[in-house]
Protein backbone atom coordinates (compact mmCIF):
# COMPACT_ATOMS: atom_id res chain seq x y z
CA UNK A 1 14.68 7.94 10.44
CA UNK A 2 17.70 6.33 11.30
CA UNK A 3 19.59 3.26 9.20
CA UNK A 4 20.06 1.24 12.49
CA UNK A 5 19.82 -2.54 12.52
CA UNK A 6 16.91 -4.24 12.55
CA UNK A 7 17.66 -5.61 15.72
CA UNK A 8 18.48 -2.32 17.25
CA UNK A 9 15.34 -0.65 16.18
CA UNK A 10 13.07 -3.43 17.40
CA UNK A 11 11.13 -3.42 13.97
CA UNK A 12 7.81 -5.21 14.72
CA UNK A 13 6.44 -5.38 11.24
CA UNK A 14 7.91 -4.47 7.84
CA UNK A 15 6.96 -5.29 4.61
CA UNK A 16 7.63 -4.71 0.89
CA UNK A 17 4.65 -3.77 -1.03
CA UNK A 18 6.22 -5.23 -4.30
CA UNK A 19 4.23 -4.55 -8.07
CA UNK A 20 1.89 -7.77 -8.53
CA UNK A 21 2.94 -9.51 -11.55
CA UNK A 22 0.20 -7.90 -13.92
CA UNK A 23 1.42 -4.44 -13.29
CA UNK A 24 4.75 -5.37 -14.92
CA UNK A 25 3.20 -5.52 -18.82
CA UNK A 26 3.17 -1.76 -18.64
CA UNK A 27 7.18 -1.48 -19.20
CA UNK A 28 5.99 -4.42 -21.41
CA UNK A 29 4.26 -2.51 -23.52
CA UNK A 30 5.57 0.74 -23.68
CA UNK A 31 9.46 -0.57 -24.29
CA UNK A 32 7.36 -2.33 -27.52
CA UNK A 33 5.35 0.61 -28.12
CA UNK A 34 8.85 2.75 -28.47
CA UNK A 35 10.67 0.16 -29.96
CA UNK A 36 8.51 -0.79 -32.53
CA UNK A 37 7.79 3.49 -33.74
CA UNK A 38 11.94 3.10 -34.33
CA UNK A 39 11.81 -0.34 -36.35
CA UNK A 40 10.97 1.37 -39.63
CA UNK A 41 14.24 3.94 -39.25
CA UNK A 42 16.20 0.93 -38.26
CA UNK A 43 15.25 -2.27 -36.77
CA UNK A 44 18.42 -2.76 -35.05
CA UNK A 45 17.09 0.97 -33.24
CA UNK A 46 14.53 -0.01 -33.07
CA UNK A 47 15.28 -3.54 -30.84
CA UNK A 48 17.60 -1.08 -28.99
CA UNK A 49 15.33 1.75 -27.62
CA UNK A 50 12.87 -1.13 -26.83
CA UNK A 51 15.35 -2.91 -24.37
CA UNK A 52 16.67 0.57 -23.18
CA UNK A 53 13.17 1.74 -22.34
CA UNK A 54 12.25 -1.53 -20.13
CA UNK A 55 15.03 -1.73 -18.64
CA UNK A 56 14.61 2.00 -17.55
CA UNK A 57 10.86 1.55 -16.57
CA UNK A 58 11.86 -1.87 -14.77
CA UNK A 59 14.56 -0.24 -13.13
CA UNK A 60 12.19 2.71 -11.95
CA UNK A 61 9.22 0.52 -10.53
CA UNK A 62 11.91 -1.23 -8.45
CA UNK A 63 13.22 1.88 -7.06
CA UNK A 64 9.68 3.25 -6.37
CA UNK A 65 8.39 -0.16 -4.32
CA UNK A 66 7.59 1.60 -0.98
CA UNK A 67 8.00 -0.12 2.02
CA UNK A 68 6.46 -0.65 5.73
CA UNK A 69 8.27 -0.67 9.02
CA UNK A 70 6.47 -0.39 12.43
CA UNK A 71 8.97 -0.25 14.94
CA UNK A 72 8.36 0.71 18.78
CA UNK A 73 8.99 4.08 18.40
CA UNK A 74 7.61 4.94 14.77
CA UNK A 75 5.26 3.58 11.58
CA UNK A 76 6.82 4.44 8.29
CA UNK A 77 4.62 4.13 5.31
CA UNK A 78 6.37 4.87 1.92
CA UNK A 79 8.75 8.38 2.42
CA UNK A 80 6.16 9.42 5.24
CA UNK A 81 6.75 8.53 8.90
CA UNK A 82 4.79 9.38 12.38
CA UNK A 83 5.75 8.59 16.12
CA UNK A 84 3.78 5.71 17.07
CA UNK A 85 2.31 7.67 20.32
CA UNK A 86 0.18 9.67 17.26
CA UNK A 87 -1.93 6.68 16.07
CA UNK A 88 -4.97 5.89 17.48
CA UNK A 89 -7.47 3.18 16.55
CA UNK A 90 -5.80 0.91 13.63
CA UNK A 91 -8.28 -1.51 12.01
CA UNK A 92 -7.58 -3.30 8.96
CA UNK A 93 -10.04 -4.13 6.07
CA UNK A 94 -10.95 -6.53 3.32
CA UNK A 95 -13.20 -7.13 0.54
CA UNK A 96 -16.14 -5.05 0.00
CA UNK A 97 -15.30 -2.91 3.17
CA UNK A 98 -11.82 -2.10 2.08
CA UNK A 99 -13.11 -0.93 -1.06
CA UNK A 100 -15.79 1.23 0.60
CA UNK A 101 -12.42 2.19 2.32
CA UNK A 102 -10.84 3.06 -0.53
CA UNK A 103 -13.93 5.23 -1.99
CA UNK A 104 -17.17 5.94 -0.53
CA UNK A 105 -15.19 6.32 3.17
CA UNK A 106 -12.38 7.83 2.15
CA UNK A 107 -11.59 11.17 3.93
CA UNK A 108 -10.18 13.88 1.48
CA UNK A 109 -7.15 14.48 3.76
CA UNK A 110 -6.47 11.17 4.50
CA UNK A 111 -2.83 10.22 4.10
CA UNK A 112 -2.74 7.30 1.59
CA UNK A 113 -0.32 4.50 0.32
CA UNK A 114 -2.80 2.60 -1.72
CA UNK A 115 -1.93 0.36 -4.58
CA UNK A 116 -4.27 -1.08 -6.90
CA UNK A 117 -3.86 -4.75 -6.87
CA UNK A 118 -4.07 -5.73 -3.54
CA UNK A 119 -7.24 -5.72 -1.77
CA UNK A 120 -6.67 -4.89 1.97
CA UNK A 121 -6.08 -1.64 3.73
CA UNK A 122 -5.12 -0.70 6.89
CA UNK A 123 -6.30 2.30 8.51
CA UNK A 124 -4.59 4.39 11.11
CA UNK A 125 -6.40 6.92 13.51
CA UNK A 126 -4.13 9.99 13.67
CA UNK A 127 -4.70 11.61 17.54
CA UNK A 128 -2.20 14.51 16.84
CA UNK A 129 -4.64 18.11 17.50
CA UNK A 130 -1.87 20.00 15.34
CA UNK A 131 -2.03 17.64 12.15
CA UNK A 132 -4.70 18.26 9.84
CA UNK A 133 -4.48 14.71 8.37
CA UNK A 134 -7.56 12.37 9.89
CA UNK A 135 -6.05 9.12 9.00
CA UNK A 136 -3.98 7.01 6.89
CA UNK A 137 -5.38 4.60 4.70
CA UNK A 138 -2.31 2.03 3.52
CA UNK A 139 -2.35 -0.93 1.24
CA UNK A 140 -0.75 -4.17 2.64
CA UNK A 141 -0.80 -8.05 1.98
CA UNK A 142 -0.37 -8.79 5.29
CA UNK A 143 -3.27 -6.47 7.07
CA UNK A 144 -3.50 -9.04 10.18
CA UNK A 145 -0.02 -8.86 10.81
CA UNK A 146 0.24 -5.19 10.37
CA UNK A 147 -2.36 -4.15 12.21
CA UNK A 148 -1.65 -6.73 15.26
CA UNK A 149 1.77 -4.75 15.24
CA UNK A 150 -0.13 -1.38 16.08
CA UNK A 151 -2.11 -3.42 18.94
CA UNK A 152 -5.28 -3.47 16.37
CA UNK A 153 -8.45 -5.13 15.16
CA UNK A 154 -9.73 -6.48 11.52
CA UNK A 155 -12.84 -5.20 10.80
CA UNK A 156 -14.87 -7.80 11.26
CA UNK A 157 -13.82 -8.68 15.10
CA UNK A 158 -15.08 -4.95 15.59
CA UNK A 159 -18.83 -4.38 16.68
CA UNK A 160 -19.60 -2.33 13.70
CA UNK A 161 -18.42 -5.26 11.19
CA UNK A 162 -20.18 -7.57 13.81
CA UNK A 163 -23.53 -5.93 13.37
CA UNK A 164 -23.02 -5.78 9.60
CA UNK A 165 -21.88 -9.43 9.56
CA UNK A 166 -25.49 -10.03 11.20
CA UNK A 167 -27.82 -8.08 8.79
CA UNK A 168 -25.82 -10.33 5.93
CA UNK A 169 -26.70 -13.27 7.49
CA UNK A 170 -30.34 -12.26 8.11
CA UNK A 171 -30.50 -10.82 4.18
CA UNK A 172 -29.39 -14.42 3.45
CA UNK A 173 -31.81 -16.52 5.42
């Protein structure tokens, strides 16, 4: 992929998919974790190998946020990219179906960019007979803007998520 201007590239969606603010006691704890097994050798090492070690881990969860960019011509998810003319059927999930999504639906060659602490997916219908890979299944905070960008549907505007809407509502009444 190119490093063209956003302008030039006509980039129709793109978003960060940044760590939520929980995941960040992990360098938390582990810069304490190291920097406390130091303190009884020295407690000045011991201060220092804590600091070093978060800002190392902080450092590498920055580097590692991956990113998504639908542009006319392409959909990059994370280091992966496919020509837009490839994707199919795009339908984005939340709630219980996006975890169903995420596990009892989930295709063991799906392509997949998930991230615990966010709750919708998107998935993408890959039409290309010479790839192997069925879909991809990506995490996103913004799954009606992302899929709207691929010219798709949320699950529940879909007849399948219609019909299940319906048995709910008859279950309930």
């Amino acid at each position: 992929m190119s490093n063209t201007s956003p302008e030039a590239s006509n980039v129709l969606f793109h978003e960060k998919i940044w760590p939520s603010f929980g995941s960040w006691m992990w360098p938390v704890l582990i810069s304490a974790t190291g920097g406390v097994a130091f303190a009884p050798v020295n407690v000045a090492l011991g201060w220092t190998v804590g600091f070093v070690l978060m800002i190392a881990l902080a450092t590498i969860m920055i580097l590692r946020v991956p990113s998504i960019e639908v542009t006319n011509d392409m959909v990059t998810v994370g280091r992966a990219s496919i020509e837009r003319k490839y994707i199919g059927q795009v339908i984005g999930y939340r709630g219980d179906e996006a975890f169903k999504q995420r596990g009892q639906k989930l295709h063991g060659l799906a392509y997949m960019l998930l991230r615990g602490y966010l709750d919708a997916v998107v998935r993408l219908e890959v039409i290309d007979e010479r790839d192997s890979t069925p879909y991809w299944l990506v995490s996103t905070r913004r799954p009606e803007e992302f899929t709207a960008a691929l010219g798709g549907v949320m699950y529940e505007f879909t007849e399948e998520g219609k019909q299940e809407s319906a048995l709910e509502d008859e279950e309930n009444n």
